[in-house]
N, C-alpha and C. Protein backbone atom coordinates (compact mmCIF):
# COMPACT_ATOMS: atom_id res chain seq x y z
N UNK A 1 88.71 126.24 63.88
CA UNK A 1 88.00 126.65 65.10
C UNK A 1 88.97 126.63 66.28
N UNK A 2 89.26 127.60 67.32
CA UNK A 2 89.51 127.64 68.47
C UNK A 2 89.11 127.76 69.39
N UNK A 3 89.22 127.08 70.59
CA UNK A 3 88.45 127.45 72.03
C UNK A 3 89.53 127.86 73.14
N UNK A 4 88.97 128.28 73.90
CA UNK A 4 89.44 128.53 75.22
C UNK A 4 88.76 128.01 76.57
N UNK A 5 89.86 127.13 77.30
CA UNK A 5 89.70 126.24 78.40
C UNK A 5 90.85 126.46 79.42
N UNK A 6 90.18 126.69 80.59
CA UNK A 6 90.34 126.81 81.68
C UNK A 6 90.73 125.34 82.43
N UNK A 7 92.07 125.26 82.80
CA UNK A 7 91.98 123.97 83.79
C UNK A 7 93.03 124.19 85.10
N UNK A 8 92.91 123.14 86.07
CA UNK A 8 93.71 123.85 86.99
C UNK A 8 94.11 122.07 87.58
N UNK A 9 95.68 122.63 87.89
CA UNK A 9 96.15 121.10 88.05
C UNK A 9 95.77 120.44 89.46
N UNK A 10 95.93 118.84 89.30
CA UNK A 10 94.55 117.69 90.05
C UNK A 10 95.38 117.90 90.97
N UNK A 11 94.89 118.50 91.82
CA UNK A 11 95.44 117.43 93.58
C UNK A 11 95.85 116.14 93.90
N UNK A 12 97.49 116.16 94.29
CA UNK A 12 98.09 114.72 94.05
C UNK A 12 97.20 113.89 94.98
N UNK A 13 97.00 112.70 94.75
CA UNK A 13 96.28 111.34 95.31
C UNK A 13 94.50 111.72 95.37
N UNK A 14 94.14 112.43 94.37
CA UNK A 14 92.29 112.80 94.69
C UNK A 14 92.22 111.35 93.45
N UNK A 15 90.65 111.01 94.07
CA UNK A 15 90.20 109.93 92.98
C UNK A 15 89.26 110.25 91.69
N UNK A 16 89.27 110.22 90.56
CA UNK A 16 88.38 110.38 89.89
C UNK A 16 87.01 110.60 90.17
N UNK A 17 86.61 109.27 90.71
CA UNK A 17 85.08 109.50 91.04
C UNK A 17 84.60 110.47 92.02
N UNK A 18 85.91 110.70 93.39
CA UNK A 18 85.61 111.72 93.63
C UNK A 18 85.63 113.29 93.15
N UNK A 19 86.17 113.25 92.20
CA UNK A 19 86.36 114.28 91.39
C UNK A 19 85.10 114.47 91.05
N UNK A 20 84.45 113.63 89.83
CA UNK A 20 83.12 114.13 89.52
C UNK A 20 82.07 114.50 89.97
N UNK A 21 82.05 113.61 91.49
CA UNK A 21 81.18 113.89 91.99
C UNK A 21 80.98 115.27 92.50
N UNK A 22 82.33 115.67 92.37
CA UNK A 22 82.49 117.61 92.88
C UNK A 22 82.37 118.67 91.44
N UNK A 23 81.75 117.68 90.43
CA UNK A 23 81.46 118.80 89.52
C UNK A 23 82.96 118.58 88.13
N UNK A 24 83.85 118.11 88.86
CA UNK A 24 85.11 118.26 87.79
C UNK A 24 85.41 117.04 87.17
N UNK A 25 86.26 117.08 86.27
CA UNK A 25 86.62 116.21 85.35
C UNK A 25 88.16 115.76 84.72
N UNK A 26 88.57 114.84 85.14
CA UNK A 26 90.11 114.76 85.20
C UNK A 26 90.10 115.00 83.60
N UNK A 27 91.83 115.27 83.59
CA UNK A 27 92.28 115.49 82.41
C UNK A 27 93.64 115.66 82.37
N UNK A 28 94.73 115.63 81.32
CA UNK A 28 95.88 115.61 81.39
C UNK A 28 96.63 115.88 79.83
N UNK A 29 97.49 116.97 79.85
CA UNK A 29 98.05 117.33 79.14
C UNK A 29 99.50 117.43 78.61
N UNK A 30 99.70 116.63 77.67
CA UNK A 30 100.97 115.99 76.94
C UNK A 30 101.48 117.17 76.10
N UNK A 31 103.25 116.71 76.10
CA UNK A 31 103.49 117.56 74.83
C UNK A 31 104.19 118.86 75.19
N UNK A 32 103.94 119.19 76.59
CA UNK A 32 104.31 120.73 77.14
C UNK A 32 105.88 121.08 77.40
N UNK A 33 106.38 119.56 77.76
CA UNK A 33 107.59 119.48 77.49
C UNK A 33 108.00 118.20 77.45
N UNK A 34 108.52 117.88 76.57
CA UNK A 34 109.11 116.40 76.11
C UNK A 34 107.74 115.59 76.46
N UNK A 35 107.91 114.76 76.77
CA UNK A 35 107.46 113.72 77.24
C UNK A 35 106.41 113.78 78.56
N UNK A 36 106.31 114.46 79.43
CA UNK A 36 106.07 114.79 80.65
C UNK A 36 104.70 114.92 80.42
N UNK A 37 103.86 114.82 81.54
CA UNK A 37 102.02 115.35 81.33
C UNK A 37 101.96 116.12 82.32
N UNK A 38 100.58 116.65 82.65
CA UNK A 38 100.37 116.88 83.79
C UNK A 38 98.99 116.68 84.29
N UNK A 39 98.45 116.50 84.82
CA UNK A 39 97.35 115.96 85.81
C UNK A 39 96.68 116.92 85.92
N UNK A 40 95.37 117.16 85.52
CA UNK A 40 94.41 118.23 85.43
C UNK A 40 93.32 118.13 85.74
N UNK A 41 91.92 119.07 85.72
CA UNK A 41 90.71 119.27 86.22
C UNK A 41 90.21 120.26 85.90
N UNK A 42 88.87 119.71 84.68
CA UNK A 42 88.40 121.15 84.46
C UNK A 42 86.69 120.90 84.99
N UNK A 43 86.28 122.07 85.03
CA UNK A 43 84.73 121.71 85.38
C UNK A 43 84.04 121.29 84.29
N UNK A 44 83.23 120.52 84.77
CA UNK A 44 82.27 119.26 83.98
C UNK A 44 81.40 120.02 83.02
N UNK A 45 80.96 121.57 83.68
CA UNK A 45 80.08 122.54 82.49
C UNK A 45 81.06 123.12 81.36
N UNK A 46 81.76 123.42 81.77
CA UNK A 46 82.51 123.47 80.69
C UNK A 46 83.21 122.85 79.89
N UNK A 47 83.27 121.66 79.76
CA UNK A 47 83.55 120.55 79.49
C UNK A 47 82.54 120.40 78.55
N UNK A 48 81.57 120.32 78.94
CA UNK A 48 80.04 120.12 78.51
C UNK A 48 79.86 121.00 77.27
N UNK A 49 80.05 122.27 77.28
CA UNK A 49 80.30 123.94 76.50
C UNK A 49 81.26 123.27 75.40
N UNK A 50 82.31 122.72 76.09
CA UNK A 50 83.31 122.96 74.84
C UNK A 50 83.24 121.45 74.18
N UNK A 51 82.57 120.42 74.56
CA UNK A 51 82.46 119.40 73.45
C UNK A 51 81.18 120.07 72.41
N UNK A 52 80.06 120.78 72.92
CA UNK A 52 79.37 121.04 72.18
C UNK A 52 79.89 121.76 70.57
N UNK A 53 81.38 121.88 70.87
CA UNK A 53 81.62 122.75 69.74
C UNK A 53 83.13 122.21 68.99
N UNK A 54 83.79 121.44 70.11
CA UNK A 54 84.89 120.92 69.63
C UNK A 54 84.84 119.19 69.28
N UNK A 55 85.44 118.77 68.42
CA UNK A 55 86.06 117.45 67.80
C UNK A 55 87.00 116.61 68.42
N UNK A 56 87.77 115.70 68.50
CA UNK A 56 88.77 114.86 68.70
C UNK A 56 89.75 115.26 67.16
N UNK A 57 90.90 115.58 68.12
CA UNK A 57 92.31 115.65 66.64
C UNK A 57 91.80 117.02 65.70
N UNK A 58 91.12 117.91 65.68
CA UNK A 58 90.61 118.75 64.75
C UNK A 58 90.47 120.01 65.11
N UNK A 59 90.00 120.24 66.82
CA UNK A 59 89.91 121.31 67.36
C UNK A 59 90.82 121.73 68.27
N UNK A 60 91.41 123.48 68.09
CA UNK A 60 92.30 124.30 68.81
C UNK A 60 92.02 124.22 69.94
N UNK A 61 92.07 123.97 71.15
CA UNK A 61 91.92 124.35 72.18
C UNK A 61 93.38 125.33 73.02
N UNK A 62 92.90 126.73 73.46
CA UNK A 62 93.54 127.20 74.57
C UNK A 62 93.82 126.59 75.72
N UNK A 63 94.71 125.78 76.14
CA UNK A 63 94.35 126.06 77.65
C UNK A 63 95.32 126.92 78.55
N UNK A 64 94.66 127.37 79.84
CA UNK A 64 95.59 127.96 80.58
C UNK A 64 95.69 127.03 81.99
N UNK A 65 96.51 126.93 82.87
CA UNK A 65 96.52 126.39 84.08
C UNK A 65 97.09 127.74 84.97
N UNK A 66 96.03 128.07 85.64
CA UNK A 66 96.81 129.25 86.51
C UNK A 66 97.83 128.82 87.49
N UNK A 67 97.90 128.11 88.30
CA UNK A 67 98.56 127.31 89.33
C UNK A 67 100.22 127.17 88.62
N UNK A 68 100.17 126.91 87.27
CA UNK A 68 101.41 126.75 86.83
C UNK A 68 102.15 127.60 86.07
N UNK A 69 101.48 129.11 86.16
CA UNK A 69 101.38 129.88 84.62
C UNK A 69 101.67 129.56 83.51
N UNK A 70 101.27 128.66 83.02
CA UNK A 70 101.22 128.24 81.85
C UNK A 70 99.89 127.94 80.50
N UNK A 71 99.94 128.51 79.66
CA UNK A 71 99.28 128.49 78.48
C UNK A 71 99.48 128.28 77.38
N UNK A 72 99.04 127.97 76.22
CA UNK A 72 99.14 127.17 75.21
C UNK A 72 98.04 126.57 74.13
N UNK A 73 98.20 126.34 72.72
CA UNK A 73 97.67 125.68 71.70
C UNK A 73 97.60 124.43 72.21
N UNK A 74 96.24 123.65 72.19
CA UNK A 74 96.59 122.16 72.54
C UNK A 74 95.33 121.78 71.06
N UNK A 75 95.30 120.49 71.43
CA UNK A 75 94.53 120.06 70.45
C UNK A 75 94.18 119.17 71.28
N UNK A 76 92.31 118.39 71.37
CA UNK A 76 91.78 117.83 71.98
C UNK A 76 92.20 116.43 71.94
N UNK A 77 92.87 115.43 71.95
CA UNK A 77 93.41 113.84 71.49
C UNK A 77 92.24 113.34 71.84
N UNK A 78 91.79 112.76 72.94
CA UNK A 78 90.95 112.14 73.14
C UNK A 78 89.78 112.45 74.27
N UNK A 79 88.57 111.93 74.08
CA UNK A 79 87.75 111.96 74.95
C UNK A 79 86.97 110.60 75.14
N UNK A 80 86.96 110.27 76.82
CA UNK A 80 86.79 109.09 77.51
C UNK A 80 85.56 109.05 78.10
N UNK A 81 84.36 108.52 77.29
CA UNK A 81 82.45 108.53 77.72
C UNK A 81 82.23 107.18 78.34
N UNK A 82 81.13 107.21 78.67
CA UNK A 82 80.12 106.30 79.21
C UNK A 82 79.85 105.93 77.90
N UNK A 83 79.87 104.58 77.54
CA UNK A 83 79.11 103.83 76.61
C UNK A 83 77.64 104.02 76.09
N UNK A 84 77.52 104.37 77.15
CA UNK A 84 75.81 104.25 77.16
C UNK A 84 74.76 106.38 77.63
N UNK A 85 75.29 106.37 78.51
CA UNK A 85 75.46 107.66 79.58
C UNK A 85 76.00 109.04 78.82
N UNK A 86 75.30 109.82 78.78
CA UNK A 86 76.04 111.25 78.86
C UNK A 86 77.35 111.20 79.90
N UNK A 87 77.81 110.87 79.79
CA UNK A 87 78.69 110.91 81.29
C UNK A 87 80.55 110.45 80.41
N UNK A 88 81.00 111.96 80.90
CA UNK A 88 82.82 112.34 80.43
C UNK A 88 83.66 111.70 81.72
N UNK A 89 84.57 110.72 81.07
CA UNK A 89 85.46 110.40 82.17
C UNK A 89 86.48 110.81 82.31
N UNK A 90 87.34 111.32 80.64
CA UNK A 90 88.73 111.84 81.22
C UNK A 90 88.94 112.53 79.51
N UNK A 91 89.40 113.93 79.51
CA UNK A 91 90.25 114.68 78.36
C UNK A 91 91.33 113.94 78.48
N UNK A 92 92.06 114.03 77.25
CA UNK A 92 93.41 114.38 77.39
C UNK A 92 93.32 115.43 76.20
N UNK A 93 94.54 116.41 76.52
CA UNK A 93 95.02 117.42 75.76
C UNK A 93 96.48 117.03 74.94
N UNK A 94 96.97 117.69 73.70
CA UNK A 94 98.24 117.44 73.36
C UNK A 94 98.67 118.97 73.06
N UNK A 95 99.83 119.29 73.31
CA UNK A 95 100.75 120.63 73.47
C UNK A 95 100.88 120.90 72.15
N UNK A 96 100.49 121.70 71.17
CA UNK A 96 101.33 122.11 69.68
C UNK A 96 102.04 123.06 69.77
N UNK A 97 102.22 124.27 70.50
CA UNK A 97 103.25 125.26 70.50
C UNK A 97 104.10 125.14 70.18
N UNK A 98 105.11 124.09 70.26
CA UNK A 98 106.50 123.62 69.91
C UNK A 98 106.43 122.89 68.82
N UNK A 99 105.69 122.84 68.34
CA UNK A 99 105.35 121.73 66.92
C UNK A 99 105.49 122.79 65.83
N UNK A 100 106.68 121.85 65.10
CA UNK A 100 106.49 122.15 63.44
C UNK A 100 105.47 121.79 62.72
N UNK A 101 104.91 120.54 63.12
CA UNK A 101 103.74 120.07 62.33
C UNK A 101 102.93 119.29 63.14
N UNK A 102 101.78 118.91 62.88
CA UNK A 102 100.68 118.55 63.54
C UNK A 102 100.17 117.34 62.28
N UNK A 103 99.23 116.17 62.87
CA UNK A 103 98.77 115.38 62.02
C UNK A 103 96.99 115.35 62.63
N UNK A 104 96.13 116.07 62.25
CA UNK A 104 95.10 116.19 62.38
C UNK A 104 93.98 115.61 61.95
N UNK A 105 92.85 115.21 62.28
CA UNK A 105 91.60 114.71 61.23
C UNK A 105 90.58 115.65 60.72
N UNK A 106 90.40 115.81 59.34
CA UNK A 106 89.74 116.97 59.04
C UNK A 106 88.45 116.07 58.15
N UNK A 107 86.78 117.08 58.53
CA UNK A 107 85.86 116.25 57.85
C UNK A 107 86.01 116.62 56.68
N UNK A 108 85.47 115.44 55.51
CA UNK A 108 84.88 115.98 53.84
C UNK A 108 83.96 116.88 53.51
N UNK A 109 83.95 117.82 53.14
CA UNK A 109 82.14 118.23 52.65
C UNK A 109 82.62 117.82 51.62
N UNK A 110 81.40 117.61 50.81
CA UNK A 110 81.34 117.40 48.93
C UNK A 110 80.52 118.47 48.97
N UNK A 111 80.88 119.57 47.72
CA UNK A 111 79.83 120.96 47.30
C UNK A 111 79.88 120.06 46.04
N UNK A 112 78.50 121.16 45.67
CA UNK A 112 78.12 121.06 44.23
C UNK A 112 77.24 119.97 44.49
N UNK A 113 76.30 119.94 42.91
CA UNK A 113 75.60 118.83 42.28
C UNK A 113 76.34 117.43 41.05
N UNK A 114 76.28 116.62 41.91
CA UNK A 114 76.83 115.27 40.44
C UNK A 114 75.39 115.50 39.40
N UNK A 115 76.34 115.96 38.43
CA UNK A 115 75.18 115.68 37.29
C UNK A 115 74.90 113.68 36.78
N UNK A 116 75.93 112.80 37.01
CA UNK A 116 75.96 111.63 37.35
C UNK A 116 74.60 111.15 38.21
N UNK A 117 74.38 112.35 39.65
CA UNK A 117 73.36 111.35 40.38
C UNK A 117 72.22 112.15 39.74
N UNK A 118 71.91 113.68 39.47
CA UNK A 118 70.62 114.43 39.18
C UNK A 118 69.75 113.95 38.23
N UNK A 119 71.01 113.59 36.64
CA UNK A 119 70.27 113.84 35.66
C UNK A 119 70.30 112.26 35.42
N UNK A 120 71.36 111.20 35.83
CA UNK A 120 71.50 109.97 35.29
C UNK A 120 70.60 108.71 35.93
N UNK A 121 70.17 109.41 37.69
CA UNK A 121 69.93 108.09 38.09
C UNK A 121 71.28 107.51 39.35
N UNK A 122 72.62 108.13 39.28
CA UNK A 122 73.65 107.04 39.83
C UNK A 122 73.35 107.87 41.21
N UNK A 123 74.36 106.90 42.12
CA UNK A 123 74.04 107.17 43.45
C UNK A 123 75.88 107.42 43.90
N UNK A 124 75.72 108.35 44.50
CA UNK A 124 77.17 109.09 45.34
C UNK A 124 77.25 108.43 46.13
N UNK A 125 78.57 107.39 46.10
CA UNK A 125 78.86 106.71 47.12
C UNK A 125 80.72 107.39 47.73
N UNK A 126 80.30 108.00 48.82
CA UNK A 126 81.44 108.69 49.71
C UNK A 126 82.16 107.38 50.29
N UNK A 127 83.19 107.18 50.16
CA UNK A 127 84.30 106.20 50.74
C UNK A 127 85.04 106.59 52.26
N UNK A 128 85.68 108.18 51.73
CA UNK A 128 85.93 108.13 52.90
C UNK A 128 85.11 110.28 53.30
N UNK A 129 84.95 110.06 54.11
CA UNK A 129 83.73 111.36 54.74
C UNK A 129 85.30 112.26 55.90
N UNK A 130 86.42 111.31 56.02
CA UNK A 130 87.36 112.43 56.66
C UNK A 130 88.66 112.08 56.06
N UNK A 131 89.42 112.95 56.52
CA UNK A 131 90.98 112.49 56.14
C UNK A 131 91.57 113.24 56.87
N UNK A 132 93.21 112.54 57.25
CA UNK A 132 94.04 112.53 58.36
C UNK A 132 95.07 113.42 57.11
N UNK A 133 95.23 114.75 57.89
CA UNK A 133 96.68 115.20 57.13
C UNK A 133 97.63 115.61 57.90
N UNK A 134 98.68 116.14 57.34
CA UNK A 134 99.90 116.75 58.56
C UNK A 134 99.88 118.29 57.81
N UNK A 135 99.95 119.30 58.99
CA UNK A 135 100.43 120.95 58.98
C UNK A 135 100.47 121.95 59.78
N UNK A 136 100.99 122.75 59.78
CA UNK A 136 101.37 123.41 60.68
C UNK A 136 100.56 123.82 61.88
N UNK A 137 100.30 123.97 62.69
CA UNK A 137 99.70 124.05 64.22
C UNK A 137 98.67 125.45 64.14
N UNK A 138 99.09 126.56 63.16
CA UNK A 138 98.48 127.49 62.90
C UNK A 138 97.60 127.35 61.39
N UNK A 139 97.81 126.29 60.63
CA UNK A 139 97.12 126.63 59.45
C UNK A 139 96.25 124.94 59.41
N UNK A 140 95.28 125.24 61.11
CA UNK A 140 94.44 123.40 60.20
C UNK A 140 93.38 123.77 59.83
N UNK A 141 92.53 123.10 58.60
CA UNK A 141 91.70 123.67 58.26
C UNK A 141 90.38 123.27 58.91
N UNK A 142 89.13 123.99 58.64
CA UNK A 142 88.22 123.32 59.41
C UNK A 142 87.10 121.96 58.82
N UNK A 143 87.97 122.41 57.45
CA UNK A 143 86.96 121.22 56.61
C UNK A 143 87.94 121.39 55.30
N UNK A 144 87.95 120.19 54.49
CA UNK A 144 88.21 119.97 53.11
C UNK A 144 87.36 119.83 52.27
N UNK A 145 86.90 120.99 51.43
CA UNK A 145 85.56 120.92 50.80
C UNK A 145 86.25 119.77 49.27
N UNK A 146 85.29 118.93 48.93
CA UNK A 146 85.51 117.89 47.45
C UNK A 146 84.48 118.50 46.29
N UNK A 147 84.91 118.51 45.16
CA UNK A 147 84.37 119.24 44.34
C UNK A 147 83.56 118.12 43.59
N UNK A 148 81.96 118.08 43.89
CA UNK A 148 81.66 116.42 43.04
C UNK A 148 80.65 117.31 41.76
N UNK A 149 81.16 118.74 41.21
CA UNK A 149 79.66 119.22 40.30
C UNK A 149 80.21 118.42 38.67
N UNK A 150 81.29 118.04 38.86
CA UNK A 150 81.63 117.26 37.08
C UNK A 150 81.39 115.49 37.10
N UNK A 151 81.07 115.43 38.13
CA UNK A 151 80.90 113.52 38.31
C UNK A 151 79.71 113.19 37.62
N UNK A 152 80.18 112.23 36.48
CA UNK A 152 78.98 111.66 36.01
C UNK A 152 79.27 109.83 36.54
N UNK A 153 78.11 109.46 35.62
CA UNK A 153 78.13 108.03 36.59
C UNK A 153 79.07 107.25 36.18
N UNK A 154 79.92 106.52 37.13
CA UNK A 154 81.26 105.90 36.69
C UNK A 154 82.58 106.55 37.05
N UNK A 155 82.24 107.57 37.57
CA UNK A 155 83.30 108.74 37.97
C UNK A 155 83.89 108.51 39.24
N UNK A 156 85.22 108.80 39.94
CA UNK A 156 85.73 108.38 40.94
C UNK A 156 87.01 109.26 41.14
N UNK A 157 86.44 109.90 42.34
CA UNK A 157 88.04 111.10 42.63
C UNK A 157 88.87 110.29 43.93
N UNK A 158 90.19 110.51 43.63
CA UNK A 158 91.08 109.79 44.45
C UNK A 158 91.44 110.56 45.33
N UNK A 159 92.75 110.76 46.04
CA UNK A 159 93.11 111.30 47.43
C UNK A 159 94.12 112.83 46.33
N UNK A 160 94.99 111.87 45.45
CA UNK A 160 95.52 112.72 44.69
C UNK A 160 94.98 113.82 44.06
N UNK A 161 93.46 113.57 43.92
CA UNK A 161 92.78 114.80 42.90
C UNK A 161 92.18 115.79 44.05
N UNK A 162 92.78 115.73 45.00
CA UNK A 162 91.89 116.73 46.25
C UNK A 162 92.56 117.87 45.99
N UNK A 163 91.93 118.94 45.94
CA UNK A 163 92.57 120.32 46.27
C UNK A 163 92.79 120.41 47.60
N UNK A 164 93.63 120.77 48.22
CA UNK A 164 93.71 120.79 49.64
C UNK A 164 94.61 122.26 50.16
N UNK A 165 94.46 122.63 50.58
CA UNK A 165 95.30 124.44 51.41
C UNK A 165 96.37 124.40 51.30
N UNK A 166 97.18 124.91 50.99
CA UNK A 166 98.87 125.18 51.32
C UNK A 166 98.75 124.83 52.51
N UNK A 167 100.15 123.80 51.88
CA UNK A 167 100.88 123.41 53.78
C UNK A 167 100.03 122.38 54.42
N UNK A 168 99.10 121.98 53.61
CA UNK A 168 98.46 120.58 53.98
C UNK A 168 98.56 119.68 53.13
N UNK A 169 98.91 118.31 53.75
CA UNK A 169 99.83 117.51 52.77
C UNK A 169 98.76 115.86 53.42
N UNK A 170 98.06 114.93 52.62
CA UNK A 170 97.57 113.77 53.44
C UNK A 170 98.28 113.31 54.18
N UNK A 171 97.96 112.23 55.55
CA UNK A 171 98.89 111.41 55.87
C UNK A 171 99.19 110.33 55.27
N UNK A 172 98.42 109.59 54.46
CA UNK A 172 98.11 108.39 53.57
C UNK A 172 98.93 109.15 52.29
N UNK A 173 100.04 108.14 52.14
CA UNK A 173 100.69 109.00 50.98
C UNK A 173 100.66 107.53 49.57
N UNK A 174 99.34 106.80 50.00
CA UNK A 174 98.82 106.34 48.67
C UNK A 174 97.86 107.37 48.05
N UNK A 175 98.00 108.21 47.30
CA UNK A 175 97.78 109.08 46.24
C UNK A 175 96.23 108.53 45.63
N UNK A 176 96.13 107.20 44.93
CA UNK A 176 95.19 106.27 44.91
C UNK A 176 93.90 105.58 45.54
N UNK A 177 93.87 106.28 46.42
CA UNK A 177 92.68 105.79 47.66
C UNK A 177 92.02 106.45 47.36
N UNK A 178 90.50 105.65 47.37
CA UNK A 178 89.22 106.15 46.42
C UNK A 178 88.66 107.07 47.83
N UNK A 179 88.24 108.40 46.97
CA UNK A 179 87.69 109.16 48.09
C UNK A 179 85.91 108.89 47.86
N UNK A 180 85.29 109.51 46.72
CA UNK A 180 84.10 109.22 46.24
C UNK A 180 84.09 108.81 45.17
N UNK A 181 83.00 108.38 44.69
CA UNK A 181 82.35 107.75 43.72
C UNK A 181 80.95 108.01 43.32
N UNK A 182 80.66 107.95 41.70
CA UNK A 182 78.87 107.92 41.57
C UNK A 182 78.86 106.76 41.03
N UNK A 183 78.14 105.69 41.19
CA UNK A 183 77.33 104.28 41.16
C UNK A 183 76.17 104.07 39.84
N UNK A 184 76.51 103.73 38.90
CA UNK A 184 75.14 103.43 38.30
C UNK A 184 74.54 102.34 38.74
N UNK A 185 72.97 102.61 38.09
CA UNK A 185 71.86 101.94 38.42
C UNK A 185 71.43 101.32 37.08
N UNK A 186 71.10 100.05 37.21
CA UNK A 186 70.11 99.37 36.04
C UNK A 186 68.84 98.63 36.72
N UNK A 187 68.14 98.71 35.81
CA UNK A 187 66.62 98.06 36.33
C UNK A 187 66.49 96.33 36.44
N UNK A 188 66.42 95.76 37.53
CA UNK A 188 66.44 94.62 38.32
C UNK A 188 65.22 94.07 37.64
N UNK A 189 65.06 92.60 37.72
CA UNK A 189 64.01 92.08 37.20
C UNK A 189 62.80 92.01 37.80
N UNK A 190 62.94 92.47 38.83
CA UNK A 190 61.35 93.06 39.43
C UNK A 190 61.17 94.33 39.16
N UNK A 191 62.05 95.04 38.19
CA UNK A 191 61.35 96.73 38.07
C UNK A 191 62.04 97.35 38.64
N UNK A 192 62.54 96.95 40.26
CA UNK A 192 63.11 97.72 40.88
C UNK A 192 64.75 98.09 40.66
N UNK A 193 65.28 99.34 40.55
CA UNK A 193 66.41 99.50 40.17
C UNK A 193 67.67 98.82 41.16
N UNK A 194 68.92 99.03 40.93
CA UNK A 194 69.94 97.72 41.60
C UNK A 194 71.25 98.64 41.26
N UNK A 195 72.19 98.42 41.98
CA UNK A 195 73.23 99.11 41.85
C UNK A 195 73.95 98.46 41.15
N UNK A 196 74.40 99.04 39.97
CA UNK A 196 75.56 98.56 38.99
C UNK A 196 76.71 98.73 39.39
N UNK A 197 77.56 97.57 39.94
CA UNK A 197 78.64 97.24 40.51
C UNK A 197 79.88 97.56 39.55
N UNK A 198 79.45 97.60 37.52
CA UNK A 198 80.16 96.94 36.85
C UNK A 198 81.11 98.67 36.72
C-alpha cells in the first residue's frame, strides 16, 4: 500500500500544543540525508485520512514538503496517541529513497482450512500473527499469506517453512521459531474438553 502526504516544515520555536490547537500536527522526518531530520506539520484531517489506512513500519507513505522541494518514499516509524483519547501527538517519518534495504513489519494471514481443527477437534494456535523482514524499499509486501490447509493436529510450521516473495528475507534468522500450531483436545473429567499440551 502507498499513500500520499502533504507536509510543510514547523515554524522554528512554535509549540506543539499550539500547533494542535490550529488544526496541525507536528512531525519529523529522518533519513533524507544522513542523519539530519526535519521539523514538520501536517494537518490533523489528514492525518486522521491517512492513519485510517496506514500501519506503523509497513506503510509507503509519499511525502512532499513544498517549502523545501523535496519529495520522497518514507515509511510511517512511529505514531505518538493519547492513551486514552483519539488524540495524535507527533508522526515521525523515515526516508527510504536511498535505501538498499528496508526492515519492515508485515501481518500473517493463514488461508485455507486445518483439516487438524475441522475434522479432528484441535484448535489453531497462531504464535506469531506478524513478522519483521528486510527488502527492498520497492518490493514490501502487504501481507504474508501462511498456508495452514495440510495441518493436522500436532502440526507446527516454523519461520523456515514460510513461503515468502523474492527479496524478502526474515529479520529473525532463527529459522526455528514456531509460527503456528494445531492443539489437540481430550475430554477432561467433567466432559468438558481441555487442551492437550502433550
Amino acid at each position: 500500500m502507498e499513500l500520499t502526504l502533504e507536509c510543510h516544515q514547523r515554524p522554528e520555536g512554535s509549540k506543539p500544543r499550539a500547533l494542535r490547537r490550529d488544526g496541525l500536527i507536528p512531525a519529523a522526518l529522518y533519513g533524507h540525508n544522513g542523519a539530519e531530520s526535519i521539523s514538520l506539520t501536517v494537518n490533523a484531517k489528514e492525518v486522521e485520512l491517512l492513519l485510517n489506512s496506514a500501519s506503523v513500519n509497513n506503510t509507503l507513505v509519499n511525502v512532499t514538503i513544498p517549502e523545501l522541494s523535496w519529495n520522497g518514499k518514507t515509511l510511517l516509524r512511529e505514531v505518538q496517541s493519547h492513551p486514552c483519547k483519539p488524540l495524535i501527538y507527533h508522526l515521525s517519518f523515515f526516508a527510504i529513497s536511498a535505501q538498499d534495504s528496508v526492515e519492515v513489519t508485515i501481518p500473517l494471514v493463514f488461508v485455507g482450512e486445518s483439516p487438524g481443527v475441522k475434522f479432528s477437534g484441535g484448535l489453531l494456535d497462531p504464535v506469531l500473527t506478524e513478522l519483521e523482514v528486510k527488502c527492498a524499499p520497492d518490493s514490501i509486501p502487504e501481507k504474508i499469506e501462511v498456508d495452514i490447509s495440510s495441518m493436522q493436529v500436532g502440526s507446527a510450521l516454523h519461520i523456515r517453512e514460510l513461503v515468502l516473495p523474492a527479496g524478502v528475507v526474515p529479520v529473525i534468522t532463527d529459522g526455528s521459531q514456531l509460527v503456528v500450531s494445531v492443539l489437540g483436545y481430550q475430554g477432561g473429567d467433567d466432559g468438558e474438553s481441555e487442551p492437550n499440551q502433550a
